[in-house]
C-alpha atoms as a PDB file:
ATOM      1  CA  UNK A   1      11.179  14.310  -7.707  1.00  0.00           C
ATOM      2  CA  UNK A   2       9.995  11.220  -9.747  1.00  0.00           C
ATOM      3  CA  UNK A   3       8.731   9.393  -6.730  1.00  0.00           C
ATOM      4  CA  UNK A   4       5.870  12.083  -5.500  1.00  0.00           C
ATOM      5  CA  UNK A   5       3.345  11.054  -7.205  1.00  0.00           C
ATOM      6  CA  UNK A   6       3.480   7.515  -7.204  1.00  0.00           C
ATOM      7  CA  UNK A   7       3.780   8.037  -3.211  1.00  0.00           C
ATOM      8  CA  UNK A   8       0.874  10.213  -4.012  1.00  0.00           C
ATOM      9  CA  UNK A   9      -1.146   7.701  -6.032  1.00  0.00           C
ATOM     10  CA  UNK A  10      -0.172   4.353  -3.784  1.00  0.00           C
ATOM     11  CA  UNK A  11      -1.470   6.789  -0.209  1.00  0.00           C
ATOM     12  CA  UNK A  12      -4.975   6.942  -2.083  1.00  0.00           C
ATOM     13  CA  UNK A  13      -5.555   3.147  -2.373  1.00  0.00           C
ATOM     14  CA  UNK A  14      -7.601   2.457   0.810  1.00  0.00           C
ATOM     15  CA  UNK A  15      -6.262  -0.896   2.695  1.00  0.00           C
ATOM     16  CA  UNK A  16      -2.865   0.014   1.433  1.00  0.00           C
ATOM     17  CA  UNK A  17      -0.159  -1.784   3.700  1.00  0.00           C
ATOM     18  CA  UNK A  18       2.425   0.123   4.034  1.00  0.00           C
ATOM     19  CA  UNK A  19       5.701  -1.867   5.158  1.00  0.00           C
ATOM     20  CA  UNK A  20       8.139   0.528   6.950  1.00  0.00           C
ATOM     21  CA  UNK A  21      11.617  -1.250   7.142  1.00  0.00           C
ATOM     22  CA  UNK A  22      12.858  -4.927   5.840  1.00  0.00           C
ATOM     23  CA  UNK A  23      15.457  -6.344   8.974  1.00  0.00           C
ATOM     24  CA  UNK A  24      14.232  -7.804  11.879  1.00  0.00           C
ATOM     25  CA  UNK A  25      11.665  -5.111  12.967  1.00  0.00           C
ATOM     26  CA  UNK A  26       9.223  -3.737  10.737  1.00  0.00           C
ATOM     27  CA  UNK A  27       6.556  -1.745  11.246  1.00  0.00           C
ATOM     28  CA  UNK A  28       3.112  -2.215   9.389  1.00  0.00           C
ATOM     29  CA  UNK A  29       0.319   0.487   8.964  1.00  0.00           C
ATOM     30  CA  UNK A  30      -2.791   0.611   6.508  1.00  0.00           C
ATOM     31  CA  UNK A  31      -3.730   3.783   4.767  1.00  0.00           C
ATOM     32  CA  UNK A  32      -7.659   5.277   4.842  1.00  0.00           C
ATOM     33  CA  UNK A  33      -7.595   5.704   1.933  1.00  0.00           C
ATOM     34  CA  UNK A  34      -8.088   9.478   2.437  1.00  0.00           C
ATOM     35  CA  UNK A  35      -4.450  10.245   2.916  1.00  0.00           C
ATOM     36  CA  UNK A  36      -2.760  12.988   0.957  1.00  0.00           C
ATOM     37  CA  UNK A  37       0.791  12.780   1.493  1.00  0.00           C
ATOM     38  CA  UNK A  38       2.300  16.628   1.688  1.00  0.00           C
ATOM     39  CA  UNK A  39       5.910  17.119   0.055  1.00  0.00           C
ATOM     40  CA  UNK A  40       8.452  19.791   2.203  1.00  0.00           C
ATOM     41  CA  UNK A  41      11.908  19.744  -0.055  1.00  0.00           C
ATOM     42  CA  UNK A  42      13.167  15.736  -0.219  1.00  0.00           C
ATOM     43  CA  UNK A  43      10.554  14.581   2.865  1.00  0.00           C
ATOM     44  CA  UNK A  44       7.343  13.043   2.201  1.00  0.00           C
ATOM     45  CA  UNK A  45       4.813  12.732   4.894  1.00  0.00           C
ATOM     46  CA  UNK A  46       2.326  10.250   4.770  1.00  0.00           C
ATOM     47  CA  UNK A  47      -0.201  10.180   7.463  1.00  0.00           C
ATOM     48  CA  UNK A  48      -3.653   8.592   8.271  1.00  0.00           C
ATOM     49  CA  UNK A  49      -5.781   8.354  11.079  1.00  0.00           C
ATOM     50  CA  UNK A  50      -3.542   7.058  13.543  1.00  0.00           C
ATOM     51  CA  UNK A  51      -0.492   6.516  12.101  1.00  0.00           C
ATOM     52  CA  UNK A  52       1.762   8.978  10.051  1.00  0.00           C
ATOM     53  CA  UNK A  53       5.596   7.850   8.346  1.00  0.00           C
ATOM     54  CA  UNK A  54       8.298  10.251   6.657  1.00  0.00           C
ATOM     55  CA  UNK A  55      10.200   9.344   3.551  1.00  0.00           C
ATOM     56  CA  UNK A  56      13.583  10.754   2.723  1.00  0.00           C
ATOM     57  CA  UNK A  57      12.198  10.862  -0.894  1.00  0.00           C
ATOM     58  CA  UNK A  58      16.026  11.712  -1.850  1.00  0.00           C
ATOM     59  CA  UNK A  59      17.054   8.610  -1.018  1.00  0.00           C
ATOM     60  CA  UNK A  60      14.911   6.605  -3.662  1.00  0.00           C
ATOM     61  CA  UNK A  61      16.938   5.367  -5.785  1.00  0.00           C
ATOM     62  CA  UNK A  62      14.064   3.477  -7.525  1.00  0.00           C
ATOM     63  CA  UNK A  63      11.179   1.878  -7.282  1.00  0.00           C
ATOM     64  CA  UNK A  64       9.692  -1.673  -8.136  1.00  0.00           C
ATOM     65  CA  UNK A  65       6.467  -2.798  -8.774  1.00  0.00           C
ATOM     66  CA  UNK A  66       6.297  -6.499  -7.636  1.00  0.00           C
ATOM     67  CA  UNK A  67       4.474  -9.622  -8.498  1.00  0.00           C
ATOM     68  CA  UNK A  68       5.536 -11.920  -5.758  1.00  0.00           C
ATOM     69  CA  UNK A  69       4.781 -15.972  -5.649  1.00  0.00           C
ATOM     70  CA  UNK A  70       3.812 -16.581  -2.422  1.00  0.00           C
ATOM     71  CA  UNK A  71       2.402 -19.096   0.249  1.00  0.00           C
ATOM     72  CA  UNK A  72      -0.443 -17.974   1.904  1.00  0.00           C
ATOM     73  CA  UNK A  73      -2.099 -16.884  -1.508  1.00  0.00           C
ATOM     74  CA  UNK A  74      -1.179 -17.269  -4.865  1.00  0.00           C
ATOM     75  CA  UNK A  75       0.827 -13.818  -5.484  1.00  0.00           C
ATOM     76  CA  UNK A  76       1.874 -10.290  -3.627  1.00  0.00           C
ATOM     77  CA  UNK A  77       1.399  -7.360  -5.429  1.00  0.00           C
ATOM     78  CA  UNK A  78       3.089  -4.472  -4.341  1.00  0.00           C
ATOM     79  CA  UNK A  79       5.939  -1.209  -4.761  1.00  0.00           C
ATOM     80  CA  UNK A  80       9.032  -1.711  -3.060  1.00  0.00           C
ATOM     81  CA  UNK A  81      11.321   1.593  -3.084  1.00  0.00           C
ATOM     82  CA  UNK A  82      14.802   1.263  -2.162  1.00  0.00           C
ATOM     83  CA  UNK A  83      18.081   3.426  -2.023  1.00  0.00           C
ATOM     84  CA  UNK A  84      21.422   3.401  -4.130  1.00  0.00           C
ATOM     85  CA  UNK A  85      22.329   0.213  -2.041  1.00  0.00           C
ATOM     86  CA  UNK A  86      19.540  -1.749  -3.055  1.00  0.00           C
ATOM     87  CA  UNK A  87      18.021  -1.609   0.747  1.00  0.00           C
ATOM     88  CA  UNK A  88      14.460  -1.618   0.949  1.00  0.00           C
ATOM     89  CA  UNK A  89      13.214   1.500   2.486  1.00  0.00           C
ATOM     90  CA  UNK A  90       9.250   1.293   2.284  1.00  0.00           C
ATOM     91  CA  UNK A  91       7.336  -1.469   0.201  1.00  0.00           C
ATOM     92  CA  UNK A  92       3.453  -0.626  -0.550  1.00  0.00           C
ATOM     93  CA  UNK A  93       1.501  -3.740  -0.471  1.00  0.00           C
ATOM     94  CA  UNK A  94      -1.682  -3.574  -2.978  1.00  0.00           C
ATOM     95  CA  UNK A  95      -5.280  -5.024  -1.595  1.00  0.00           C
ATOM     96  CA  UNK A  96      -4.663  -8.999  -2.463  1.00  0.00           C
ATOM     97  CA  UNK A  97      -6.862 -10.028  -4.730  1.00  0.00           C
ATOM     98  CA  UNK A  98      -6.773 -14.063  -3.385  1.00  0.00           C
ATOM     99  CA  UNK A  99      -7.609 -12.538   0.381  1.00  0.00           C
ATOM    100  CA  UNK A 100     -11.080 -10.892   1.879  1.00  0.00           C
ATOM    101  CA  UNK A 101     -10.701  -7.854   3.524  1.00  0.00           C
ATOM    102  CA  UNK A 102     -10.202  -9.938   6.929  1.00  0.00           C
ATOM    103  CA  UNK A 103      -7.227 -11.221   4.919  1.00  0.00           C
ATOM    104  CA  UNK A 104      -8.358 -14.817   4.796  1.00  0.00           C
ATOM    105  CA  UNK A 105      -8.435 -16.751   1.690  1.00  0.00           C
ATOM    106  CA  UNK A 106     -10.863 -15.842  -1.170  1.00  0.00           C
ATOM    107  CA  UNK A 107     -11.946 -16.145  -4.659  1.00  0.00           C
ATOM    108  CA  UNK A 108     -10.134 -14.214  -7.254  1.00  0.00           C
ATOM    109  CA  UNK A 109     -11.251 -10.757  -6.908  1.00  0.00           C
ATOM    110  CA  UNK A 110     -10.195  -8.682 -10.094  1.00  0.00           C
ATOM    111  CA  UNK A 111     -11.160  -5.521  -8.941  1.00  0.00           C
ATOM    112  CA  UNK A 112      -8.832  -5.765  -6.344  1.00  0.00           C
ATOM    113  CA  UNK A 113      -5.680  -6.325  -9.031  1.00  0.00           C
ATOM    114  CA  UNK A 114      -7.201  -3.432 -11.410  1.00  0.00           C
ATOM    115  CA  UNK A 115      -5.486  -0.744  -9.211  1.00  0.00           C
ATOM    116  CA  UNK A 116      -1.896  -2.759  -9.021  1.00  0.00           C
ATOM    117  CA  UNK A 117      -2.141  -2.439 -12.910  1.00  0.00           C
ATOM    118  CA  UNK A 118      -3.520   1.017 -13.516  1.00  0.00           C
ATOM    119  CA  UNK A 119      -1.031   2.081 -11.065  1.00  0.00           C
ATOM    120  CA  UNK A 120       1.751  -0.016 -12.935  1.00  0.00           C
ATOM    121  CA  UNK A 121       0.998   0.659 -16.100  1.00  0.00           C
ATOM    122  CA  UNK A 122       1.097   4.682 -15.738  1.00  0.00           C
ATOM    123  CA  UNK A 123       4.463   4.501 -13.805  1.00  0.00           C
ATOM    124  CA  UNK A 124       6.389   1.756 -15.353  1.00  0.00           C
ATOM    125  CA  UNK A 125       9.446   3.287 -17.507  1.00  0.00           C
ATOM    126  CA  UNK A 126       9.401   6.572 -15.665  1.00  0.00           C
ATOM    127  CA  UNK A 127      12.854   7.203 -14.221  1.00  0.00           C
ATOM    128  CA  UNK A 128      14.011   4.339 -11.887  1.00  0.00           C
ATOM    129  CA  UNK A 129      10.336   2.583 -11.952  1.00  0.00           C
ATOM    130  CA  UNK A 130      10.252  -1.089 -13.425  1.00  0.00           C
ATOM    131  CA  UNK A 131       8.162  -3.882 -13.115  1.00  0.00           C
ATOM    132  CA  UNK A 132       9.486  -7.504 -11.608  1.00  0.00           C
ATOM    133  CA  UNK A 133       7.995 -11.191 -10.716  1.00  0.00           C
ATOM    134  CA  UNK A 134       9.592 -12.744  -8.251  1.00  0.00           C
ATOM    135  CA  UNK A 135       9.344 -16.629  -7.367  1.00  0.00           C
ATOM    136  CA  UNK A 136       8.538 -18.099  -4.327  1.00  0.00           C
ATOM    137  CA  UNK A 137      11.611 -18.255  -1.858  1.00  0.00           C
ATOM    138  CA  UNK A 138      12.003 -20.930   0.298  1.00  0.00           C
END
């Protein structure tokens, strides 16, 4: 399936926010950076120390990277995946560059961005993968 190893890749990332849901409850989980998601037929399980989420990997329908304006720092980085509806079913949020790692506001920190673009720039134009910037909503 074309969304294994990008799940694979994104599970890697230590301080990964993973974003499980997009309605009025989510649930929110960081990733060890240790984690190496295992792949049984369509389900991917990915699990760290105290947390662990399965992914219907068959319903990905695709796959965004994101550049988001936002208002607590200057831009989100992150992979949403969604289904043939367009429903979010996991987004991926990337280390912010803008934030410390006690997610307070900080000078630009390009090492931090480095891994949203390597990431982007090897899965970009695979099946279903693009890239999009989205404004600031209000």
């Amino acid at each position: 399936m074309p969304f294994q190893q990008l799940i694979a890749d994104l599970a890697r990332i230590n301080r990964m926010l993973f974003v499980v849901g997009s309605g009025p409850c989510v649930s929110e989980m960081y990733s060890d950076g240790k984690t190496a998601p295992e792949f049984q037929g369509q389900w991917a399980m990915v699990e760290s120390e105290s947390w662990h989420l399965h992914l219907d990997v068959a319903q990905v329908e695709s796959a965004q990277f994101v550049e988001a304006e936002d208002h607590g720092a200057p831009l989100l980085y992150y992979v949403r995946f969604s289904n043939h509806d367009g429903e979010t079913l996991l987004r991926a949020y990337f280390p912010n560059p803008y934030l410390d790692d006690n997610d307070r506001p900080a000078g630009f920190q390009p090492k931090k961005l480095a891994a949203f673009e390597e990431l982007r720039d090897r899965h970009v134009g695979q099946p279903g993968i693009v890239f999009v910037k989205r404004p600031k909503t209000a």
